[in-house]
Protein backbone atom coordinates (compact mmCIF):
# COMPACT_ATOMS: atom_id res chain seq x y z
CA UNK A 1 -47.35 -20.02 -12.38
CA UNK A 2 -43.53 -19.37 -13.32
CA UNK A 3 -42.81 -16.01 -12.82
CA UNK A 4 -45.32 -15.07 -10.88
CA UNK A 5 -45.44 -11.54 -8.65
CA UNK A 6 -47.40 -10.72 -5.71
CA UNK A 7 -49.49 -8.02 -7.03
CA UNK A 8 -51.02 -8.21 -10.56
CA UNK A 9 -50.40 -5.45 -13.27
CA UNK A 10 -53.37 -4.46 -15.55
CA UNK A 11 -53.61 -1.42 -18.19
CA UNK A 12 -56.46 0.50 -19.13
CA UNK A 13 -56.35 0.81 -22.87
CA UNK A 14 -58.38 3.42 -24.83
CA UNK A 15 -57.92 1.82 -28.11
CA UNK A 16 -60.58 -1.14 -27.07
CA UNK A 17 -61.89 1.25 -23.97
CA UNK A 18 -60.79 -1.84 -21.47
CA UNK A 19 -58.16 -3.36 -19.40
CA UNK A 20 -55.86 -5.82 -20.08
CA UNK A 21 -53.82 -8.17 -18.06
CA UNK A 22 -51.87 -11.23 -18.25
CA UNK A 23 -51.77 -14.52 -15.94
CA UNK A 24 -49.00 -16.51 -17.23
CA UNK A 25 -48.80 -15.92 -21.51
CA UNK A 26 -52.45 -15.56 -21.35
CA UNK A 27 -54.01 -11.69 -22.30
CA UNK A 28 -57.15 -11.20 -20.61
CA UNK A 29 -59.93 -8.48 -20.81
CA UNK A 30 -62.05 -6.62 -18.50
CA UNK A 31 -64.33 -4.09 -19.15
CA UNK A 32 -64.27 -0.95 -16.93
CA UNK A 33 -67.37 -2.52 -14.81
CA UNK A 34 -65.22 -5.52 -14.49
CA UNK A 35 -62.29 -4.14 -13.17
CA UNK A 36 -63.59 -1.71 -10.44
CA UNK A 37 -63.84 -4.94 -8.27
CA UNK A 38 -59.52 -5.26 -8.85
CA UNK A 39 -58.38 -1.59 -8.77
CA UNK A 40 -57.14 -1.97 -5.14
CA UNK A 41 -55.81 -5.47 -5.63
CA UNK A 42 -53.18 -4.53 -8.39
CA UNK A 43 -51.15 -1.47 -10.03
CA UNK A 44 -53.14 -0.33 -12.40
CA UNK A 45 -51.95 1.61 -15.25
CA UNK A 46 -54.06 4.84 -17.22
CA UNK A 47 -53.27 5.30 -20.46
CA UNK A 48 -55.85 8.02 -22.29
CA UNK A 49 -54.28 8.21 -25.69
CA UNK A 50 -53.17 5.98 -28.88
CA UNK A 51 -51.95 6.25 -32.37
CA UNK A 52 -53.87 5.48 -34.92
CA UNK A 53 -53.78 1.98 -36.11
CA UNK A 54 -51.67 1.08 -32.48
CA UNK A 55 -52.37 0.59 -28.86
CA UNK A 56 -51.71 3.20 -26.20
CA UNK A 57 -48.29 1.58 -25.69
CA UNK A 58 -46.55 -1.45 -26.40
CA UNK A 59 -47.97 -4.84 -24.89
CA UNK A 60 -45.03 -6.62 -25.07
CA UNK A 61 -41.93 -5.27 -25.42
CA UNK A 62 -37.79 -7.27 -26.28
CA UNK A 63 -34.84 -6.35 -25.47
CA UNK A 64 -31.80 -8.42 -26.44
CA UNK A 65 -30.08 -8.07 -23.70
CA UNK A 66 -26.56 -9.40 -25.04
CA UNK A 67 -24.97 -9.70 -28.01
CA UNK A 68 -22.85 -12.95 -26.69
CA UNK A 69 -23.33 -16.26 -27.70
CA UNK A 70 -21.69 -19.52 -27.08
CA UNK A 71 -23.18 -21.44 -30.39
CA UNK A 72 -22.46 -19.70 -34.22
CA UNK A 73 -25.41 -20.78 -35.77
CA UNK A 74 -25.26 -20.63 -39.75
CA UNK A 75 -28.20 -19.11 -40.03
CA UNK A 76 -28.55 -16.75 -37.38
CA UNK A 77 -30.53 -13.72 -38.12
CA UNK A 78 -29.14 -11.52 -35.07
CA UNK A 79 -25.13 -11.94 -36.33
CA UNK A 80 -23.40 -10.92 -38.78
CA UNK A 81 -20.61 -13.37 -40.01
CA UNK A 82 -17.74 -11.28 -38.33
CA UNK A 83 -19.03 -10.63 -34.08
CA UNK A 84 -16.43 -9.74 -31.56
CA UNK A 85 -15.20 -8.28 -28.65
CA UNK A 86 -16.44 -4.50 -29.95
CA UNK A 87 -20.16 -5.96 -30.71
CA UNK A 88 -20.37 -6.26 -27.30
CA UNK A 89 -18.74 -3.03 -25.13
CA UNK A 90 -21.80 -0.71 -26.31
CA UNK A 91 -24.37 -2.74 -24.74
CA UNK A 92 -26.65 -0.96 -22.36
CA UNK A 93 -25.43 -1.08 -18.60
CA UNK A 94 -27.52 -2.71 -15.34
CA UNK A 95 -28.21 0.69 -14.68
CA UNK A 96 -30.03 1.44 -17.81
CA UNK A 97 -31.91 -1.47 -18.01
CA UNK A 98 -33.61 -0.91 -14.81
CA UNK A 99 -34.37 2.79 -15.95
CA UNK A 100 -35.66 1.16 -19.02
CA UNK A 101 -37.93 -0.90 -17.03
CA UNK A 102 -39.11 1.73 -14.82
CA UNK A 103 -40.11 3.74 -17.60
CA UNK A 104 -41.81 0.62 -19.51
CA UNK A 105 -43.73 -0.05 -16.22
CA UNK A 106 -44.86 3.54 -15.95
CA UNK A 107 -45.77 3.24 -19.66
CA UNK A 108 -48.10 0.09 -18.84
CA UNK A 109 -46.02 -2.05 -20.78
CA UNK A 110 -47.60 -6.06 -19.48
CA UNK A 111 -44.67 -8.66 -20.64
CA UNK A 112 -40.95 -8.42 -21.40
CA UNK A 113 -38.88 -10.89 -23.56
CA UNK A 114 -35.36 -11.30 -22.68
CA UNK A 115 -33.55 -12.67 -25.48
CA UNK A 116 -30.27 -12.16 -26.83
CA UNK A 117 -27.31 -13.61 -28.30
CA UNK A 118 -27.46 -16.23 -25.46
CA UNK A 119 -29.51 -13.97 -22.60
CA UNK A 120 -27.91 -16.28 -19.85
CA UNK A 121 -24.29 -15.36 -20.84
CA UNK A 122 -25.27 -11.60 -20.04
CA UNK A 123 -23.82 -10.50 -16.05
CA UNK A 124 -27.07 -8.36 -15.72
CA UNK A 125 -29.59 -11.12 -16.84
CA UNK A 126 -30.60 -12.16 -12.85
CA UNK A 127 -30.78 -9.06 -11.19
CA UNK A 128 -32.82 -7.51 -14.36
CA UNK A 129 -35.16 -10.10 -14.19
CA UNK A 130 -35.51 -9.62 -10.51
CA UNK A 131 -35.81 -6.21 -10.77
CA UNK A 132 -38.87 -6.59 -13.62
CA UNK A 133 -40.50 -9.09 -11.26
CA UNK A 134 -40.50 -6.35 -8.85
CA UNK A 135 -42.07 -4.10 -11.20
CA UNK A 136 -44.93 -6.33 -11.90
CA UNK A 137 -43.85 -7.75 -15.36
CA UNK A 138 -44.64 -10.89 -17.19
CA UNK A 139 -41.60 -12.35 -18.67
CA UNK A 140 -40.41 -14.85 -21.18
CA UNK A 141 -37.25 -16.11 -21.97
CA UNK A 142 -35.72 -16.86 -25.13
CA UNK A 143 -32.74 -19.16 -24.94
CA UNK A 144 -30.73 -22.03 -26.88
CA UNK A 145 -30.98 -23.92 -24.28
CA UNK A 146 -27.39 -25.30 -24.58
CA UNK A 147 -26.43 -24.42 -20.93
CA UNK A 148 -29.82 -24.32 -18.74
CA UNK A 149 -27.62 -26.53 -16.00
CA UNK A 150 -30.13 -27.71 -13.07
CA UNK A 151 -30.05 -24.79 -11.23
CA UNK A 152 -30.29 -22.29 -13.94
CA UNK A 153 -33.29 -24.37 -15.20
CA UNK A 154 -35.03 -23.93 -11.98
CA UNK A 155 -34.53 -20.52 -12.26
CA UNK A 156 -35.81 -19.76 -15.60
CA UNK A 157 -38.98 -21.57 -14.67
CA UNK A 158 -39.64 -19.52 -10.97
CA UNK A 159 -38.89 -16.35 -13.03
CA UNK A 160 -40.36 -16.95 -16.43
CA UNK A 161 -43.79 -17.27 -17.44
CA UNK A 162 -42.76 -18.54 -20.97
CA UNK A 163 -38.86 -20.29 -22.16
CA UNK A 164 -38.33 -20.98 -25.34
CA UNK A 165 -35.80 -22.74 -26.77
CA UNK A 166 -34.45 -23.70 -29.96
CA UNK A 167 -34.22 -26.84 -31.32
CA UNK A 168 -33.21 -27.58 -35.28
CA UNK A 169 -31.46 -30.43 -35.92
CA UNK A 170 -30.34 -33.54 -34.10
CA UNK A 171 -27.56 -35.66 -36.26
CA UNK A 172 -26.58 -32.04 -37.97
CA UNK A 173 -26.60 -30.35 -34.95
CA UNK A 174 -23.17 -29.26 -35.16
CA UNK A 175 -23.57 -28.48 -38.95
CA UNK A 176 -26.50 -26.15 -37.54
CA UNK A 177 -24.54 -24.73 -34.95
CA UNK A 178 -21.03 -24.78 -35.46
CA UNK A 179 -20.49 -26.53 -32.09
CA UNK A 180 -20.98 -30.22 -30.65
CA UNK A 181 -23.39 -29.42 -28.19
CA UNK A 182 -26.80 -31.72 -28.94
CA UNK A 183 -26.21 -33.32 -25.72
CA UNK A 184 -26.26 -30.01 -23.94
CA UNK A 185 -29.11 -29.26 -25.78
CA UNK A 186 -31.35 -32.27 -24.62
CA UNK A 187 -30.16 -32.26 -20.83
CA UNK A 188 -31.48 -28.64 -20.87
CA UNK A 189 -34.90 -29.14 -22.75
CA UNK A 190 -35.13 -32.26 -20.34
CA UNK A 191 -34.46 -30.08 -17.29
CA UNK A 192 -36.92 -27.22 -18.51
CA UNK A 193 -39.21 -29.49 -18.80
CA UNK A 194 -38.87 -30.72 -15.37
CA UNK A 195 -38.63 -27.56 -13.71
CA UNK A 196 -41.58 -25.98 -15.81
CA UNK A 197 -43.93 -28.57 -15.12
CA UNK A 198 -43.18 -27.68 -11.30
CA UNK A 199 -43.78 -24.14 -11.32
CA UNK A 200 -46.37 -23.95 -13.92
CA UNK A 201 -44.35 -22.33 -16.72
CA UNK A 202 -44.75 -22.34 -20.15
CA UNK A 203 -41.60 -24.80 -22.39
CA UNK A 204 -42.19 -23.87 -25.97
CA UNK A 205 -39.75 -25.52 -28.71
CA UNK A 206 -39.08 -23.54 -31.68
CA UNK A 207 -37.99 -25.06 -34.99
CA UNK A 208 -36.88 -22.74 -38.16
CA UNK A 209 -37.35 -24.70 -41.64
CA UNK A 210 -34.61 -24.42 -44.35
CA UNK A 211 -33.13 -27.36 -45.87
CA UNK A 212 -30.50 -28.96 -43.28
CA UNK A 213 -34.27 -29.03 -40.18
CA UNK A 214 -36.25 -30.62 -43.07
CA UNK A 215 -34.04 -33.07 -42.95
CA UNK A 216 -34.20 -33.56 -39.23
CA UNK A 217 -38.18 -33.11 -38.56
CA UNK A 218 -38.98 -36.71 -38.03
CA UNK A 219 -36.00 -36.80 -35.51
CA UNK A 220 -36.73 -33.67 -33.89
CA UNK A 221 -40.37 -34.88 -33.21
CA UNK A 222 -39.31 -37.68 -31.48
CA UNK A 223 -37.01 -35.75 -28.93
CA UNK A 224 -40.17 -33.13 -28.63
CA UNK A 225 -42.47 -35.57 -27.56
CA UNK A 226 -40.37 -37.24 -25.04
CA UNK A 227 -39.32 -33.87 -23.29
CA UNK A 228 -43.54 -33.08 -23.98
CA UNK A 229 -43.32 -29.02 -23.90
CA UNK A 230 -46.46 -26.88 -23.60
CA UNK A 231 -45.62 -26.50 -27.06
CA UNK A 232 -43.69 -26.90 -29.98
CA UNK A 233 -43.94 -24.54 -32.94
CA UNK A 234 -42.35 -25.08 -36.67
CA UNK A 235 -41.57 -21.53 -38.58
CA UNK A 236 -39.95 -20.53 -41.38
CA UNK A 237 -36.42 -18.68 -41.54
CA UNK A 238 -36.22 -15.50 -42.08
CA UNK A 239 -33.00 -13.96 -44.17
CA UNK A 240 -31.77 -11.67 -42.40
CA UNK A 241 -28.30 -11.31 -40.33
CA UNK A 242 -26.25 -14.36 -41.53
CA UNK A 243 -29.48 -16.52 -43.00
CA UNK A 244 -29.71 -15.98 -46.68
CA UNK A 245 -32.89 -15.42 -49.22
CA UNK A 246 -32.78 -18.95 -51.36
CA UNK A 247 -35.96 -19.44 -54.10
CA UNK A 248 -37.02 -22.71 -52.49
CA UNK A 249 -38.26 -21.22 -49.49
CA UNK A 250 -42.25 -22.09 -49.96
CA UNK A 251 -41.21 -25.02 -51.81
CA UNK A 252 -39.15 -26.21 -48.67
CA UNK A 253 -42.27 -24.84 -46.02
CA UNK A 254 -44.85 -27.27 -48.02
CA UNK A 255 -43.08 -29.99 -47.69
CA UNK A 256 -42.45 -28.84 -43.98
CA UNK A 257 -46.11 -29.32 -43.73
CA UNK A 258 -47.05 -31.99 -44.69
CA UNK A 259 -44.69 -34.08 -42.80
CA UNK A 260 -45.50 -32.26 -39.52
CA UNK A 261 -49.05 -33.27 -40.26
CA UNK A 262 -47.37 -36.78 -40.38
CA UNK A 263 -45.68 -36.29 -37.45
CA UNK A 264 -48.54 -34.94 -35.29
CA UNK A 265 -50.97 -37.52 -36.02
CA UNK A 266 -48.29 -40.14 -35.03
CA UNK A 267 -47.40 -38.78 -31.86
CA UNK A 268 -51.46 -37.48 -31.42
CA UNK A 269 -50.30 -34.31 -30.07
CA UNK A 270 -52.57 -30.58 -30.24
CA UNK A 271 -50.08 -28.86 -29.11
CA UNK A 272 -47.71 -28.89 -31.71
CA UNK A 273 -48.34 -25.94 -34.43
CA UNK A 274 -47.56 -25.23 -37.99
CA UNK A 275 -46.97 -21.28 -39.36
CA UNK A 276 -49.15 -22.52 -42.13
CA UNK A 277 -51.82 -23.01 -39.76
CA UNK A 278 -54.26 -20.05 -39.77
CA UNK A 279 -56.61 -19.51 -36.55
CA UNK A 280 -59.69 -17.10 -36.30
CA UNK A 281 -59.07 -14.00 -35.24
CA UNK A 282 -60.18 -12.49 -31.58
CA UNK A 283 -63.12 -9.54 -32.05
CA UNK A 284 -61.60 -7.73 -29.65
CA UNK A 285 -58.60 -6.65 -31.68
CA UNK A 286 -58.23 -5.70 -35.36
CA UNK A 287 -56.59 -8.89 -36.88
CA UNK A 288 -53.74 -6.94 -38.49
CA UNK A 289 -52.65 -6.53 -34.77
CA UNK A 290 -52.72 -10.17 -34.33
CA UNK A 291 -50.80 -11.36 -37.05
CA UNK A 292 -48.37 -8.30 -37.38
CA UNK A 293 -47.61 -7.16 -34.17
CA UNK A 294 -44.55 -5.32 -35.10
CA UNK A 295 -45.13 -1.31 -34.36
CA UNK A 296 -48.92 -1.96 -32.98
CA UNK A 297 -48.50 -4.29 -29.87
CA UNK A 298 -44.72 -4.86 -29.67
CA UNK A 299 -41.44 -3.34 -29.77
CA UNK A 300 -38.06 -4.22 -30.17
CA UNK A 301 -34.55 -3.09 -28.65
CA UNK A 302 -31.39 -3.96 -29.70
CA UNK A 303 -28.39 -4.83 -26.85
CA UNK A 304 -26.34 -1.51 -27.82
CA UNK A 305 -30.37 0.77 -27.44
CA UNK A 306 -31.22 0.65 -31.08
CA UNK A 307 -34.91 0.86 -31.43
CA UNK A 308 -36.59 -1.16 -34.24
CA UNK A 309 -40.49 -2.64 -34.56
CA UNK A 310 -39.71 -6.04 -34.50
CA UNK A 311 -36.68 -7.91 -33.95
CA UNK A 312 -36.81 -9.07 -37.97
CA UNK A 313 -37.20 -5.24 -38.79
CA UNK A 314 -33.76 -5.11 -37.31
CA UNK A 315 -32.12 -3.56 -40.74
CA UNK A 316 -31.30 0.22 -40.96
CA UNK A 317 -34.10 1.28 -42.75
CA UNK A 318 -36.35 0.32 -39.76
CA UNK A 319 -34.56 2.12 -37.31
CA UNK A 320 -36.63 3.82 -35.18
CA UNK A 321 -34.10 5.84 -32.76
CA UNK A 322 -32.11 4.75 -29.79
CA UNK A 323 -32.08 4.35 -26.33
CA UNK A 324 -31.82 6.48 -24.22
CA UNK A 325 -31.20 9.38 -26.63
CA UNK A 326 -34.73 8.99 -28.38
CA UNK A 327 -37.90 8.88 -26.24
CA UNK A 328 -39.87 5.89 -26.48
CA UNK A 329 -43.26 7.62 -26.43
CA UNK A 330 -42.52 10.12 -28.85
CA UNK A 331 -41.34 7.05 -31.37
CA UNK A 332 -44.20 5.02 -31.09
CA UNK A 333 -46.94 7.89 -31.17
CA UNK A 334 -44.84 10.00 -34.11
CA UNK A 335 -42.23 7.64 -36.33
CA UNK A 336 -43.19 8.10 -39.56
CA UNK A 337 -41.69 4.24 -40.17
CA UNK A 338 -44.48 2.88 -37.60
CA UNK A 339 -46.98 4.92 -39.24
CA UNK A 340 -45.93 3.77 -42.24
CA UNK A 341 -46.78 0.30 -41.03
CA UNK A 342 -49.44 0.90 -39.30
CA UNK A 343 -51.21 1.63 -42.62
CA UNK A 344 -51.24 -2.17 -44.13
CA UNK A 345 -54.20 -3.68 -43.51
CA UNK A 346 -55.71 -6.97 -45.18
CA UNK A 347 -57.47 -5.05 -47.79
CA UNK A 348 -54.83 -2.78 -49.13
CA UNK A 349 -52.77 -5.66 -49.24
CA UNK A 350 -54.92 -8.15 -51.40
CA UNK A 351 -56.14 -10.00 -48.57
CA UNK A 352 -59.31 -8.41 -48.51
CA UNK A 353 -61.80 -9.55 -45.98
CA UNK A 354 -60.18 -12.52 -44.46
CA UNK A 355 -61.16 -12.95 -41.10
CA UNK A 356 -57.95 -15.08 -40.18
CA UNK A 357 -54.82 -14.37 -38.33
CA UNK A 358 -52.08 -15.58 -40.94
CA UNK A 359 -48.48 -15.43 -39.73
CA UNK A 360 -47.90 -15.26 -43.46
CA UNK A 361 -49.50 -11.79 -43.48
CA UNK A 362 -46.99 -10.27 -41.21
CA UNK A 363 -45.27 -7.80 -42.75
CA UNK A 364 -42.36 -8.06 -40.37
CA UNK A 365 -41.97 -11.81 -42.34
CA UNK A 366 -43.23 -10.70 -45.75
CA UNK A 367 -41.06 -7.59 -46.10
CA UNK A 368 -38.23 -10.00 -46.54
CA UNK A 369 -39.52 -11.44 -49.92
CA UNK A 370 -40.80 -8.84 -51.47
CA UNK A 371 -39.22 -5.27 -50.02
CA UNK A 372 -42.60 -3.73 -50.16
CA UNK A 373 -44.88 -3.59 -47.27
CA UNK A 374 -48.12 -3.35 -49.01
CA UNK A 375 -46.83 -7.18 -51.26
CA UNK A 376 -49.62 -9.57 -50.93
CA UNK A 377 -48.40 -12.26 -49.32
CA UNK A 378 -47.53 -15.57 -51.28
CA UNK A 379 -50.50 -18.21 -51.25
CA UNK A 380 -50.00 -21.75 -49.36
CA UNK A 381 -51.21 -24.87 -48.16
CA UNK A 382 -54.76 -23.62 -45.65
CA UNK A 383 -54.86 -20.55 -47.33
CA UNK A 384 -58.51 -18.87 -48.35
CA UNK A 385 -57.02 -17.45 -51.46
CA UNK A 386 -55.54 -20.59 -52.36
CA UNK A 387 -58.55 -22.57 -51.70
C-alpha cells in the first residue's frame, strides 16, 4: 500500500460512538468491542467531544503547501491573474508545518492532502511528508503531474496513498495551460501509473468541464485508458480564483454526460465516474457529511496559514482565522461560519428526504451559483427531483 507506516492510526469518535481508521483511501469502522483487540497494535486517538452537526475533529485535513506553480492555467481557481514573488514569502516555514502536524496528529486528524500551486516545487514537500509518515498519517497528493520525473514518481507512490493529477485537454493543452507541456504531462501519468501499480497506490485522473475539456473528452479518454488509473473522475469548474461564472455551465455538464456515458461503455471501464452520478449514502454517517464535507469532516489551509472550510470556500467571507495565531480547535468547535454551515441539511434546502450523496448538494460547489447556502441545488440528468 503506497504510503504505508508501521503502526496504524485509529480515532475514537463520539459523534458515531466508534473508531475510525484508514488502510490506503479506504475509512473503516470498528465498534468499541471491535477495537479492544487493536488498542496495543496502533496509536489510538480519544476524542470525547463534537460540535453539533460535525465530527470530533477533522478527518481529513489540506494544506496547500505552496503557492508556486510551473503551469498558468486559465482557469485556475487557487490564482489570481497577477501571482508573484510576494505570493509566495508568507508561506508557512518547515518548522511550522511539522508543529502543524503534531498538533493535527494529537487532534486525531486520519489523512492529509498536500496540494498546492505545484506541491513538488515546494523545498519542504519531502521532509513534511516524511515527517507525517512518521506521525502515522494517510496522505494524498495532488499534483499536475507535469514534472513527476522517474524518481519523483516512485516517490509519490511509496509515500502516497492517493495522487491525483490533472488532466484537461490534449490538442489545447497549451490553450489550457499556458505552457507546452502535454508531453510532460503523459510521461508523468505513464510513470504514476507504473510506480502506483508497484506499491499499491491509488492514480486518480481529474478532469474539470468548461468549454475548451468538452472539446477534448473523447481524446482525454483515450490517454486515460491507456495509462488505466484506479480512477478517473469528470467534475465541473468551479469560478472562483481566475475561472469565471458563465450561464452555460449545466448546459455544458449535460452534454459532459452524456458523452462520458459514450465514452465508458466504449472503453467498458467502472472505474471512471461522473459528478452527475449520485451513490447511496453510508448509514453510518449523516449524508450531508458525505456530500458536503466542508466544515464537518474536512478542513482547509491556505500556504500563507489562512484557515477556510474547504479549499472552494477560499474567499474572504469564509475565512475562518489563521495559522498559528487562531487555534484550530477553538475554530472548528466555535466559528460561527462553520456553524453556519453546519445547519444545511437536505430538508431545509429543498432536497427533502433524499437518501443520496449528490456532489451537486455540496454547498462548498453550490454557494458559487447562487450566494446562498440554504439555494436548492439546480436539477440534472440522475437526479430524484428531476425524475
Amino acid at each position: 500500500m503506497g504510503g504505508e507506516v508501521d503502526m496504524f492510526t485509529a480515532r475514537f469518535e463520539p459523534a458515531i460512538n466508534g473508531y475510525l481508521m484508514y488502510y490506503g483511501t479506504d475509512l473503516y469502522y470498528f465498534s468499541v468491542e471491535d477495537m479492544e483487540e487493536f488498542t496495543s497494535q496502533g496509536i489510538i486517538i480519544k476524542n470525547k467531544q463534537f460540535p453539533s452537526g460535525a465530527m470530533s475533529a477533522p478527518l481529513q485535513f489540506q494544506l496547500a503547501i505552496t503557492n508556486r506553480c510551473n503551469i498558468r492555467c486559465f482557469n485556475c481557481y487557487n490564482r489570481n491573474k497577477k501571482c508573484d514573488a510576494a505570493a509566495y514569502k508568507n508561506e508557512l516555514k518547515l518548522s511550522q508545518i511539522k508543529a502543524l502536524l503534531d498538533y493535527l496528529h494529537d487532534w486525531g486528524v486520519l489523512f492529509f492532502q498536500w496540494s498546492g500551486g505545484e506541491p513538488t516545487l515546494s523545498r519542504s514537500l519531502e521532509e513534511s511528508v516524511a515527517y507525517a509518515k512518521r506521525k502515522g498519517f494517510t496522505q494524498s497528493l495532488l499534483t499536475n503531474g507535469t514534472l513527476l520525473t522517474e524518481e519523483k514518481a516512485r516517490w509519490a507512490a511509496e509515500n502516497f496513498a492517493r495522487v491525483q493529477i490533472s488532466f484537461n485537454a490534449v490538442d489545447r493543452f497549451k490553450e489550457w495551460t499556458g505552457v507546452n507541456k502535454f508531453n510532460s504531462l503523459i510521461k508523468g501519468l505513464e510513470k504514476a501509473s507504473n510506480y502506483c501499480s508497484q506499491k499499491g497506490a491509488s492514480l486518480n485522473i481529474t478532469t474539470t468541464v468548461n468549454e475548451i475539456s468538452i472539446t477534448e473528452l473523447e481524446k482525454i479518454a483515450y490517454w486515460v485508458d491507456k495509462i488505466d488509473p484506479t480512477h478517473w473522475r469528470i467534475g465541473e469548474e468551479v469560478p472562483l480564483g481566475k475561472a469565471k461564472a458563465q450561464n452555460r455551465h449545466m448546459e455544458l455538464l449535460e452534454q459532459s454526460y452524456q458523452i462520458f456515458l459514450k465514452v465508458k461503455d466504449h472503453y467498458k471501464k467502472n472505474n471512471w465516474h461522473h459528478c452527475f452520478e449520485v451513490g447511496e449514502a453510508d448509514p453510518l454517517f449523516p449524508v450531508e457529511w458525505q456530500s458536503s464535507p466542508a466544515g464537518r469532516t474536512m478542513l482547509y489551509m491556505s500556504a500563507e496559514g489562512n484557515v477556510y472550510p474547504f479549499p472552494y470556500l477560499k474567499m474572504p467571507e469564509f475565512l475562518l482565522g489563521k495559522y498559528p495565531k487562531d487555534d484550530l480547535k477553538n475554530i472548528w468547535f466555535h466559528s460561527q461560519i462553520l456553524n453556519e454551515l453546519r445547519m444545511t441539511n437536505y430538508a431545509n434546502t429543498g432536497c427533502n428526504d433524499c437518501k443520496n450523496t449528490c456532489v451537486r448538494w455540496a454547498r462548498e460547489i453550490n454557494f458559487h451559483f447562487n450566494k446562498n447556502i440554504f439555494e436548492q441545488p439546480a436539477t440534472f440528468t440522475n437526479c430524484p427531483r428531476k425524475k
